[in-house]
PDB file of N, CA and C in Angstrom:
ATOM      1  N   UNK A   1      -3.497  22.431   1.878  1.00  0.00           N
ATOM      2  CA  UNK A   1      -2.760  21.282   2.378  1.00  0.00           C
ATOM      3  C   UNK A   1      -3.338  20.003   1.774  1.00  0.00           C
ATOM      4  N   UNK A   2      -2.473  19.356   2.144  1.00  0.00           N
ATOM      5  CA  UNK A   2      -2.875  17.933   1.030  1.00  0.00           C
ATOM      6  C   UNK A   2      -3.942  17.127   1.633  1.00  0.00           C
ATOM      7  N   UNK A   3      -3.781  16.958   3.203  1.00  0.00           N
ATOM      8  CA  UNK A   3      -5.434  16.354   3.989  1.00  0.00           C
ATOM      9  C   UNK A   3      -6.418  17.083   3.569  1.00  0.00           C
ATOM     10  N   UNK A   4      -6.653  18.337   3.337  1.00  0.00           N
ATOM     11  CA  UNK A   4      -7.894  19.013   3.047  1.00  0.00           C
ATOM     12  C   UNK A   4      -8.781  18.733   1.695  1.00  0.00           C
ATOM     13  N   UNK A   5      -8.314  17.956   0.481  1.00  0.00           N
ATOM     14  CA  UNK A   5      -8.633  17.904  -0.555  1.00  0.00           C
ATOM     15  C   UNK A   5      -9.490  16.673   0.265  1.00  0.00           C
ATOM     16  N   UNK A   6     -10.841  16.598  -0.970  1.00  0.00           N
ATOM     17  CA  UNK A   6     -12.053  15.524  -0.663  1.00  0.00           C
ATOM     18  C   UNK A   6     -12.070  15.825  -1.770  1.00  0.00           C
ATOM     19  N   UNK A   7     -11.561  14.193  -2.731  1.00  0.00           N
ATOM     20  CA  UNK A   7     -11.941  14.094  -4.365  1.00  0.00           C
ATOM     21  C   UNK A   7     -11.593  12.585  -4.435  1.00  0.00           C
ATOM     22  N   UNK A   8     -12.353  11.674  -5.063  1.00  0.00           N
ATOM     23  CA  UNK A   8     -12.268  10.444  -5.557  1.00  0.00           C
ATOM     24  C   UNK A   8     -11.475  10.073  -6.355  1.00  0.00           C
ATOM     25  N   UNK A   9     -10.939  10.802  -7.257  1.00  0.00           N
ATOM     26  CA  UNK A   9      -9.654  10.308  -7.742  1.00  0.00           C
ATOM     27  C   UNK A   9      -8.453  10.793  -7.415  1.00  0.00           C
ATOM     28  N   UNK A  10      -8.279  11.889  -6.896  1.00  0.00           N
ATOM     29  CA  UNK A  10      -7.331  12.204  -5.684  1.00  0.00           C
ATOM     30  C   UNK A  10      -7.041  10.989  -4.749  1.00  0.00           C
ATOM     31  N   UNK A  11      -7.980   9.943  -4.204  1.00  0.00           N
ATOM     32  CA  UNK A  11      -8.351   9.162  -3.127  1.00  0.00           C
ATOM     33  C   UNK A  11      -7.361   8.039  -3.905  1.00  0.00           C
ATOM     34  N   UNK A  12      -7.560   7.817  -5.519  1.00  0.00           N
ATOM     35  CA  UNK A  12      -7.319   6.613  -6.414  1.00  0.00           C
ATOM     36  C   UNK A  12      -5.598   7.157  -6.120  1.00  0.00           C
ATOM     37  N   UNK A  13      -5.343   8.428  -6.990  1.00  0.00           N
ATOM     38  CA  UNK A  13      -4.266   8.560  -7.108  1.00  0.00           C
ATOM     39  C   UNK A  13      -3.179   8.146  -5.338  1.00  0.00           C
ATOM     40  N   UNK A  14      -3.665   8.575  -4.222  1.00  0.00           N
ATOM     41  CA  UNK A  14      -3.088   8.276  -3.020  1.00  0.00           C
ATOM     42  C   UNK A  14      -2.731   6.864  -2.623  1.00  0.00           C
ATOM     43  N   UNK A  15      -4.247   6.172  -2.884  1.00  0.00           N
ATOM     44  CA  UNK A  15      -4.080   4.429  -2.621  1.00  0.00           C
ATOM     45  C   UNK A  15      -3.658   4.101  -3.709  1.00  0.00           C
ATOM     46  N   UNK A  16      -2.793   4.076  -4.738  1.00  0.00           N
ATOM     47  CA  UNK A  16      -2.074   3.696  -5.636  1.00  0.00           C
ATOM     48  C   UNK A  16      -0.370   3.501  -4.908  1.00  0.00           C
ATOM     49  N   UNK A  17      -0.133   4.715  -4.718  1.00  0.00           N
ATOM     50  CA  UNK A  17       1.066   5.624  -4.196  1.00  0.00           C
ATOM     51  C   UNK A  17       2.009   5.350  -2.966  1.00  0.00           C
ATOM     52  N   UNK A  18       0.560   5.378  -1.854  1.00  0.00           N
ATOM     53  CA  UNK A  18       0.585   4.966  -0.219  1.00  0.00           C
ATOM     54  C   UNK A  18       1.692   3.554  -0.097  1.00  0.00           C
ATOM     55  N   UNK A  19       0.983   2.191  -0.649  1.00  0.00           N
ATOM     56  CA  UNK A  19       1.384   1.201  -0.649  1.00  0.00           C
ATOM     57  C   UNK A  19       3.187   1.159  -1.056  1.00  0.00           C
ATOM     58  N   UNK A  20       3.776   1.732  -2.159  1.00  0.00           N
ATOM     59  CA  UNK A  20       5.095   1.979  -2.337  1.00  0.00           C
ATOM     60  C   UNK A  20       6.205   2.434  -1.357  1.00  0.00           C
ATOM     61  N   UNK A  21       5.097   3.446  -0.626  1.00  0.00           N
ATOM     62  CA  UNK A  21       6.092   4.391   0.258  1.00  0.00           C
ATOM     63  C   UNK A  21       6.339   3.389   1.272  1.00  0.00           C
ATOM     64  N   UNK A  22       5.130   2.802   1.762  1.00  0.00           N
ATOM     65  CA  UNK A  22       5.210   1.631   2.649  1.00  0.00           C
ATOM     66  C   UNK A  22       5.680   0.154   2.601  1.00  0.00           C
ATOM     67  N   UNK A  23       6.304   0.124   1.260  1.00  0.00           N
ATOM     68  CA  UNK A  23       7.018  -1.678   0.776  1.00  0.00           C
ATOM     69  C   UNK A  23       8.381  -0.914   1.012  1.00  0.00           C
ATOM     70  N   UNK A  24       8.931   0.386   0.696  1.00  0.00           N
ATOM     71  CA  UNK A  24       9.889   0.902   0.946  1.00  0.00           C
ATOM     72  C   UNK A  24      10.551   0.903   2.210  1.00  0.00           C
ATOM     73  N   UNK A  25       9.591   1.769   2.580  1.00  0.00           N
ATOM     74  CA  UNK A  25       9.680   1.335   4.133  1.00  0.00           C
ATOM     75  C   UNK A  25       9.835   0.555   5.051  1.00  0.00           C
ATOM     76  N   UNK A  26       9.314  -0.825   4.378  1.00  0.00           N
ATOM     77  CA  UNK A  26       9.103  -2.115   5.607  1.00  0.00           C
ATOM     78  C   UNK A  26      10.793  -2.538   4.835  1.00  0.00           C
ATOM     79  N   UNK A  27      11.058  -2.104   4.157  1.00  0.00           N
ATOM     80  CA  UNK A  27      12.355  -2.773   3.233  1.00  0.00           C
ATOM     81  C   UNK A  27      13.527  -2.211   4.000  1.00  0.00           C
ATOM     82  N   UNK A  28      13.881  -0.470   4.247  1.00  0.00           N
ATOM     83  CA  UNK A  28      14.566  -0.149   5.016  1.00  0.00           C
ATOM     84  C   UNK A  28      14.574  -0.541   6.404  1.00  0.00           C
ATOM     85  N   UNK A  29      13.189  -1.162   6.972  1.00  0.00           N
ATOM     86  CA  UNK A  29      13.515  -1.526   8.452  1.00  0.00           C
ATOM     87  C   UNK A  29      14.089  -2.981   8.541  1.00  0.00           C
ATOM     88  N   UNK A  30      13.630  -3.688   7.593  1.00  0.00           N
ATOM     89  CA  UNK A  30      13.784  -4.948   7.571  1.00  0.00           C
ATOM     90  C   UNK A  30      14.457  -5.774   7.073  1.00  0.00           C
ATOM     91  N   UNK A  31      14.940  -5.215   5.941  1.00  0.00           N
ATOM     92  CA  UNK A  31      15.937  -5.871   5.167  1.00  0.00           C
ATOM     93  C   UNK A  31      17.012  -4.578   4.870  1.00  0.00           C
ATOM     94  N   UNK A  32      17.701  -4.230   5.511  1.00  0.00           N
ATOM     95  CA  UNK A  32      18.769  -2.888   5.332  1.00  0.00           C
ATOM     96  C   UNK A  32      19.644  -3.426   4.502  1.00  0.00           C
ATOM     97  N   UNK A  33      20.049  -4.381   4.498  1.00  0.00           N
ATOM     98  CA  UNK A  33      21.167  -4.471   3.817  1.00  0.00           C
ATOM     99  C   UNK A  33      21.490  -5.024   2.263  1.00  0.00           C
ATOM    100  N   UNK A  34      20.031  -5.044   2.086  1.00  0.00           N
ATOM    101  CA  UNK A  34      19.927  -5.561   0.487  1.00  0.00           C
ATOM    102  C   UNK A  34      19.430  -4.201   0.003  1.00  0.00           C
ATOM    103  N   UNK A  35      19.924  -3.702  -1.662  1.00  0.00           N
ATOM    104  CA  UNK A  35      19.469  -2.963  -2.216  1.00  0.00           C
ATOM    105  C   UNK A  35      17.903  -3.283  -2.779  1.00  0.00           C
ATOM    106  N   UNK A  36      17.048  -2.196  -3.332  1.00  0.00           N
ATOM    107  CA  UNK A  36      15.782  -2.339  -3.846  1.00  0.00           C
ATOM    108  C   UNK A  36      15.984  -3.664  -4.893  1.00  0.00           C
ATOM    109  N   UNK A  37      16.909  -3.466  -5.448  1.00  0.00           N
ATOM    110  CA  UNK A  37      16.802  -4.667  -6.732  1.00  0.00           C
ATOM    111  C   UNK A  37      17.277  -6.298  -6.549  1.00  0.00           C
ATOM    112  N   UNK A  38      18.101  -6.274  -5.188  1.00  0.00           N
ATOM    113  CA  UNK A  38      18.357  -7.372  -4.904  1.00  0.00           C
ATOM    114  C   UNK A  38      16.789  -7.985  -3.925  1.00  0.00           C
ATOM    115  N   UNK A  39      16.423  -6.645  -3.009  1.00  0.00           N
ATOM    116  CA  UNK A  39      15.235  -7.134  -2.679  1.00  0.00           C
ATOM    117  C   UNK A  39      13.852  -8.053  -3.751  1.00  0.00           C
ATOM    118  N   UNK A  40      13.929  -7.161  -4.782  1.00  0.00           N
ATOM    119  CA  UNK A  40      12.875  -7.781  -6.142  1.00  0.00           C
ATOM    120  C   UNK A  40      13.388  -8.829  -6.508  1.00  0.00           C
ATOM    121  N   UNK A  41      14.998  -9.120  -6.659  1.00  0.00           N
ATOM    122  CA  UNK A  41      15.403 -10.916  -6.557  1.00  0.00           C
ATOM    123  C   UNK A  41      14.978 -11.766  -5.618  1.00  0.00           C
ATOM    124  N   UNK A  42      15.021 -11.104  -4.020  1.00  0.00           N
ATOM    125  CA  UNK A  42      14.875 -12.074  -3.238  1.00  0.00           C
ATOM    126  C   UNK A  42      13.530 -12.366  -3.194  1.00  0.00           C
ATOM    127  N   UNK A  43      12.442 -11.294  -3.483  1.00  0.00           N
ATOM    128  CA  UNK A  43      11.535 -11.745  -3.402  1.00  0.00           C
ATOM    129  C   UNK A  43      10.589 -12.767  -4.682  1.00  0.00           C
ATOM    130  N   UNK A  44      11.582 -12.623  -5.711  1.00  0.00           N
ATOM    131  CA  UNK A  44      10.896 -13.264  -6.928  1.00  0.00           C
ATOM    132  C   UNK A  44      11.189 -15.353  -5.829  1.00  0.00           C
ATOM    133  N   UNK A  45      12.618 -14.873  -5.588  1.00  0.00           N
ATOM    134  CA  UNK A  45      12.850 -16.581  -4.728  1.00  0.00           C
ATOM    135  C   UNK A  45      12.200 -17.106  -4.160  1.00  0.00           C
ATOM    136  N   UNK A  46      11.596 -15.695  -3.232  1.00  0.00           N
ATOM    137  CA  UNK A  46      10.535 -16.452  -1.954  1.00  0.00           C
ATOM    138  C   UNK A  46       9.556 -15.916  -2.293  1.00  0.00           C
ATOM    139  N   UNK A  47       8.172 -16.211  -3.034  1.00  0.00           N
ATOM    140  CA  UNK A  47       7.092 -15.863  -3.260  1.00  0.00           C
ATOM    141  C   UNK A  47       6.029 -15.716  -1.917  1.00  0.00           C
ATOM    142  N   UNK A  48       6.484 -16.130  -0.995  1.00  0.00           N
ATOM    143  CA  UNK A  48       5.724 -15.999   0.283  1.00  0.00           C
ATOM    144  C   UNK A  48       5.957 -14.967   1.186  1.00  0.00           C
ATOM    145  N   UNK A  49       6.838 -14.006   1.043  1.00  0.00           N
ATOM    146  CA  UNK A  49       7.103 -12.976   1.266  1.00  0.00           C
ATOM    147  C   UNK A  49       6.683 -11.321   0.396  1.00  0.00           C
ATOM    148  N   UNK A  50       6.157 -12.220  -0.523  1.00  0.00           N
ATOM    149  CA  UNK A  50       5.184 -10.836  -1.194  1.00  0.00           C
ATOM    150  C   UNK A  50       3.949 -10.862  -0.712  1.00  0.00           C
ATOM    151  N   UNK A  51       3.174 -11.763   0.258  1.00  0.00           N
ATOM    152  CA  UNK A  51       1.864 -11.267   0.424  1.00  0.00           C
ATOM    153  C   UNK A  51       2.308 -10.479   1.982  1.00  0.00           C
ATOM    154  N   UNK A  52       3.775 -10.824   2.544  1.00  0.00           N
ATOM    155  CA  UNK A  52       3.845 -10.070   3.513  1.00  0.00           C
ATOM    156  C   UNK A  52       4.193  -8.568   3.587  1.00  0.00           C
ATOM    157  N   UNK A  53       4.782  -8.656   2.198  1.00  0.00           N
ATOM    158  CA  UNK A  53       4.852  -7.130   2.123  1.00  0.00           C
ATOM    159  C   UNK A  53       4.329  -6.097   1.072  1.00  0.00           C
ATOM    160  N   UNK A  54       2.830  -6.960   0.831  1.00  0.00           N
ATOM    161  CA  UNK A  54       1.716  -6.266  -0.407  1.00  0.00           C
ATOM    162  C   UNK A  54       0.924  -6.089   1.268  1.00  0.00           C
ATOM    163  N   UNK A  55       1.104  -6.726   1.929  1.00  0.00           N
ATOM    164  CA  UNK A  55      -0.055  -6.506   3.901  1.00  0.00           C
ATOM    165  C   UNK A  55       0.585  -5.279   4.310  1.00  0.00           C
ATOM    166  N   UNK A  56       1.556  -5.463   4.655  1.00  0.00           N
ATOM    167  CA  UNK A  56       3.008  -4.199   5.018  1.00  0.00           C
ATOM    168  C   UNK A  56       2.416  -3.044   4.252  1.00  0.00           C
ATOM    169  N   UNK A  57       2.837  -3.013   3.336  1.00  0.00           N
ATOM    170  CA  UNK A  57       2.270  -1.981   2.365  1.00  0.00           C
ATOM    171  C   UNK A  57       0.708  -1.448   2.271  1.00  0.00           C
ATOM    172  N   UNK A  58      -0.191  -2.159   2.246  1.00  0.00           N
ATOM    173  CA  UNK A  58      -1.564  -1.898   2.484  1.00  0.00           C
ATOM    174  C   UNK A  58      -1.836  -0.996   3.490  1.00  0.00           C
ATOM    175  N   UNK A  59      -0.855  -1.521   5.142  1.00  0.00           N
ATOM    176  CA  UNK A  59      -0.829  -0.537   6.111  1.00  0.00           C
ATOM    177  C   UNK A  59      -0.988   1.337   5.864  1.00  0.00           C
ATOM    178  N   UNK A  60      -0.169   1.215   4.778  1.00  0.00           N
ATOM    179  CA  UNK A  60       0.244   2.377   4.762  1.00  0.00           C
ATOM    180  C   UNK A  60      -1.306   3.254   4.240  1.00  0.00           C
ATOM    181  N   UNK A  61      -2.045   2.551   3.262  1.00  0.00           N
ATOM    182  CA  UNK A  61      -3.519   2.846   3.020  1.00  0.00           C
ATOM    183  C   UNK A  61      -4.161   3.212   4.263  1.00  0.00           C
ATOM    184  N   UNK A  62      -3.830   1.829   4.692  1.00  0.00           N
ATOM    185  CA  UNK A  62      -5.043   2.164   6.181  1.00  0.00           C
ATOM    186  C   UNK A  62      -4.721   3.064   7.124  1.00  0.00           C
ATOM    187  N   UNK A  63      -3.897   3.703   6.911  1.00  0.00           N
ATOM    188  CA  UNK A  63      -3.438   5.006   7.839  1.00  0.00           C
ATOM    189  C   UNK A  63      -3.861   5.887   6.793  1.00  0.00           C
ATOM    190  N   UNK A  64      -3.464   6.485   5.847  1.00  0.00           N
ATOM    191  CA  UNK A  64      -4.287   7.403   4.858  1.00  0.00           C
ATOM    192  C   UNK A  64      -5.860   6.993   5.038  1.00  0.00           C
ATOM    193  N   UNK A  65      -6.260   5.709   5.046  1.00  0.00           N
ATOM    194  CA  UNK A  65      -7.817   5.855   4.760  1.00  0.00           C
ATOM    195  C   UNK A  65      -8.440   6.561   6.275  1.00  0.00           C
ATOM    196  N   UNK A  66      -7.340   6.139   7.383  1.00  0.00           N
ATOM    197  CA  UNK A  66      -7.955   6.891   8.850  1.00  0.00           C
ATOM    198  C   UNK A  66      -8.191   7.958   8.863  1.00  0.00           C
ATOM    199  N   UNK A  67      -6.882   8.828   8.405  1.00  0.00           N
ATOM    200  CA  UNK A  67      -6.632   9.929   8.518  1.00  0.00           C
ATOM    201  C   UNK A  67      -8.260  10.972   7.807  1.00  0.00           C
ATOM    202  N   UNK A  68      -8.107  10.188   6.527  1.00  0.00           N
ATOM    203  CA  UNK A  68      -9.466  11.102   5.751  1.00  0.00           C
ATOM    204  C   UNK A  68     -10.278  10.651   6.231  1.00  0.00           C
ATOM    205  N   UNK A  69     -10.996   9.421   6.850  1.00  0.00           N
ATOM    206  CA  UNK A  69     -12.465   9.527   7.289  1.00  0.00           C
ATOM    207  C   UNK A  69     -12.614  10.114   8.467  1.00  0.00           C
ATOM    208  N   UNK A  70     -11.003  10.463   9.691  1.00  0.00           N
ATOM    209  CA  UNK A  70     -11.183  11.031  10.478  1.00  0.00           C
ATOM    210  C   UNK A  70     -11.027  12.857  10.224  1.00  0.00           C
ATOM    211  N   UNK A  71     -10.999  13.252   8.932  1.00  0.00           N
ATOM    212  CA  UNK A  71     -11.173  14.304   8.407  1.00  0.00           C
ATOM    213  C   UNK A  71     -12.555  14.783   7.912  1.00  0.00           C
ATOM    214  N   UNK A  72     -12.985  13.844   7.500  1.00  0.00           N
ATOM    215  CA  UNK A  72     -14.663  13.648   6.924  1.00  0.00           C
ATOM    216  C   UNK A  72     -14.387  13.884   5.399  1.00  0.00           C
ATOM    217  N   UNK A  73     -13.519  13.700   4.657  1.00  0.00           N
ATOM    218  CA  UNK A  73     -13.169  13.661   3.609  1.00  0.00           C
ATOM    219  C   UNK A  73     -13.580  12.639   2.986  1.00  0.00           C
ATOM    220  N   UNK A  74     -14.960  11.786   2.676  1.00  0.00           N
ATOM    221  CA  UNK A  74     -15.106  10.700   2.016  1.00  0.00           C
ATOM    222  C   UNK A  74     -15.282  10.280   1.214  1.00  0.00           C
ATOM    223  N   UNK A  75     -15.021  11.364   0.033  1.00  0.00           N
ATOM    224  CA  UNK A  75     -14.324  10.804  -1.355  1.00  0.00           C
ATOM    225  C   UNK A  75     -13.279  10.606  -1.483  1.00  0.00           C
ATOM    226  N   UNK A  76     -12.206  11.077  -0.897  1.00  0.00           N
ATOM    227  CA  UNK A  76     -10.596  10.869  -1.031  1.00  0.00           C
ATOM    228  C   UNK A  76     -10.432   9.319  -0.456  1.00  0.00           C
ATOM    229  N   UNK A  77     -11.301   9.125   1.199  1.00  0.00           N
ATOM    230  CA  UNK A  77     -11.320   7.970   1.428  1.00  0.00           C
ATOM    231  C   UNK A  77     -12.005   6.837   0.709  1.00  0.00           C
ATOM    232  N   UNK A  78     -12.783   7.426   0.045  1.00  0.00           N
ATOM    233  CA  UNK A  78     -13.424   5.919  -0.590  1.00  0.00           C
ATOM    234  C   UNK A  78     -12.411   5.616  -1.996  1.00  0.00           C
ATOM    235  N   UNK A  79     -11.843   6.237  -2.392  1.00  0.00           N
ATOM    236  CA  UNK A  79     -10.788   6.426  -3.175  1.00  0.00           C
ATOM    237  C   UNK A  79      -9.582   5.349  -3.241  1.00  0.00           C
ATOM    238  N   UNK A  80      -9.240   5.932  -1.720  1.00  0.00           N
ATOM    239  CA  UNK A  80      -8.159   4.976  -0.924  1.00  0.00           C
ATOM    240  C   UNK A  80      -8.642   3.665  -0.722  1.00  0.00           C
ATOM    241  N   UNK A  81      -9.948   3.548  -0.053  1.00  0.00           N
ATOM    242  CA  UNK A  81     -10.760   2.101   0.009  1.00  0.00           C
ATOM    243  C   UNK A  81     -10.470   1.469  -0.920  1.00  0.00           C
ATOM    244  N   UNK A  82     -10.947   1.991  -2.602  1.00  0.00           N
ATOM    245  CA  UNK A  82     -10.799   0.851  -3.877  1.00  0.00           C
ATOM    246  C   UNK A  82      -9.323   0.677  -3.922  1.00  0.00           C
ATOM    247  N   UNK A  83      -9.267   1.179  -3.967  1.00  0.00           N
ATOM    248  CA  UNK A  83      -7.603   0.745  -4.290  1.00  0.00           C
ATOM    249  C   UNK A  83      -6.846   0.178  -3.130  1.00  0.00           C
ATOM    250  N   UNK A  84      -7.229   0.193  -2.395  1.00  0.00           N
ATOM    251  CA  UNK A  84      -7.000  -1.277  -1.079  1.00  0.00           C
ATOM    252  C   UNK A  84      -7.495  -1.996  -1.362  1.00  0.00           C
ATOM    253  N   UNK A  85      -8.694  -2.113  -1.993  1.00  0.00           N
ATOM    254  CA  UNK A  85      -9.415  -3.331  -1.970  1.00  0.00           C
ATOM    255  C   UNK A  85      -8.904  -4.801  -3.330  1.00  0.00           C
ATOM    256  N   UNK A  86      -8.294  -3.247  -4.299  1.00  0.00           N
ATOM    257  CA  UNK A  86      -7.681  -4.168  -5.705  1.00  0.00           C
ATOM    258  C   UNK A  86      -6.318  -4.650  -5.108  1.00  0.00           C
ATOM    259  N   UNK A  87      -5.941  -3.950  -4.239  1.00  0.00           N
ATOM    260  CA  UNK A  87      -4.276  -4.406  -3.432  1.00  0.00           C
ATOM    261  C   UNK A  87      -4.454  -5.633  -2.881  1.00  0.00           C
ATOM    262  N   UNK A  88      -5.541  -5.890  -2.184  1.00  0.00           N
ATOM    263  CA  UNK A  88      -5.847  -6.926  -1.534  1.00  0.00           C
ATOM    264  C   UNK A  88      -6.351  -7.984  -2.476  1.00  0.00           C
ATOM    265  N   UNK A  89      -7.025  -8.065  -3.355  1.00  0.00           N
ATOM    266  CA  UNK A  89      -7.637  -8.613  -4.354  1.00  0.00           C
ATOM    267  C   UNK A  89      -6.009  -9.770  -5.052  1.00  0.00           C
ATOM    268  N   UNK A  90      -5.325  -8.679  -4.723  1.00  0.00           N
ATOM    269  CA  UNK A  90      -3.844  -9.117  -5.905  1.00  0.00           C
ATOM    270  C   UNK A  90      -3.386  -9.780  -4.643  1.00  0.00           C
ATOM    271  N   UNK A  91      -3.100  -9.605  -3.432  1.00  0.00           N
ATOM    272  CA  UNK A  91      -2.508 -10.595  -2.647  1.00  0.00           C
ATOM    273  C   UNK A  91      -2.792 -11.396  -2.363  1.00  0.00           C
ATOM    274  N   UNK A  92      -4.108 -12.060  -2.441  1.00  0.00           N
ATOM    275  CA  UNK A  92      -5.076 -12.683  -2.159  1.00  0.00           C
ATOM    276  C   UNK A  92      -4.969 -14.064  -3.363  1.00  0.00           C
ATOM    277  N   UNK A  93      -4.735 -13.325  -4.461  1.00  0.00           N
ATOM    278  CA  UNK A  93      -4.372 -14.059  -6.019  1.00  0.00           C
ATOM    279  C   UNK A  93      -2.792 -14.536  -5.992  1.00  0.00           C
ATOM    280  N   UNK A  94      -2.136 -13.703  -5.513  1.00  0.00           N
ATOM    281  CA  UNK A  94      -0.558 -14.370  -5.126  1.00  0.00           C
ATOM    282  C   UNK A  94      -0.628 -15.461  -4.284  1.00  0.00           C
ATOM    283  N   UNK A  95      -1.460 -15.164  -3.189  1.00  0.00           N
ATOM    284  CA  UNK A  95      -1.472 -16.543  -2.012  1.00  0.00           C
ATOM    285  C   UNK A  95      -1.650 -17.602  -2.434  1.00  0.00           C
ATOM    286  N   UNK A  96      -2.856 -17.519  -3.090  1.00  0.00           N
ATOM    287  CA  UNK A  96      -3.838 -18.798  -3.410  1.00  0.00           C
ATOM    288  C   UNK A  96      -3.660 -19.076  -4.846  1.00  0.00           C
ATOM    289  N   UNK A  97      -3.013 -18.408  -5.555  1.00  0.00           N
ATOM    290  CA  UNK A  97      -2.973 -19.248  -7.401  1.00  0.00           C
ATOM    291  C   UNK A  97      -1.408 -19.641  -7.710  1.00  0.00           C
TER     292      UNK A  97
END
């Protein structure tokens, strides 16, 4: 099963991944009625709405990173960690530059 793997780039490949499923997601709850590509218009308009949904998206890490440290899996999680941490790094650079 896929929780059972403990590997560090397994961890990279997930927190890469996680974040998508979860901009997707916050997109179907929240904005239903715009397609994916009109969404990437609206959001090029409103630049202040990408650090809300690079946060949105991060969520989705921090539930994968629970899940494996509450597995004891802590290479997969530290995995997931960096690559939250470069997610955050980039929203952080959207906010403020």
């Amino acid at each position: 099963m896929i929780f059972k793997k403990d590997n560090f780039v397994f961890g990279l490949v997930l927190g890469f991944i996680a974040p998508f499923f979860g901009f997707i997601l916050y997109k179907f709850l929240k904005y239903r009625a715009f397609t994916i590509g009109e969404m990437l218009q609206w959001l090029k308009l409103n630049p202040n709405l990408i650090t809300v949904f690079i946060s949105i998206s991060l969520f989705a890490n921090a539930v994968l990173f629970t899940i494996y440290i509450n597995g004891h899996k802590d290479k997969t999680a530290k995995g997931i960690f960096v690559l939250t941490i470069v997610y955050a790094v980039i929203a952080m650079l959207f906010k403020y530059l």
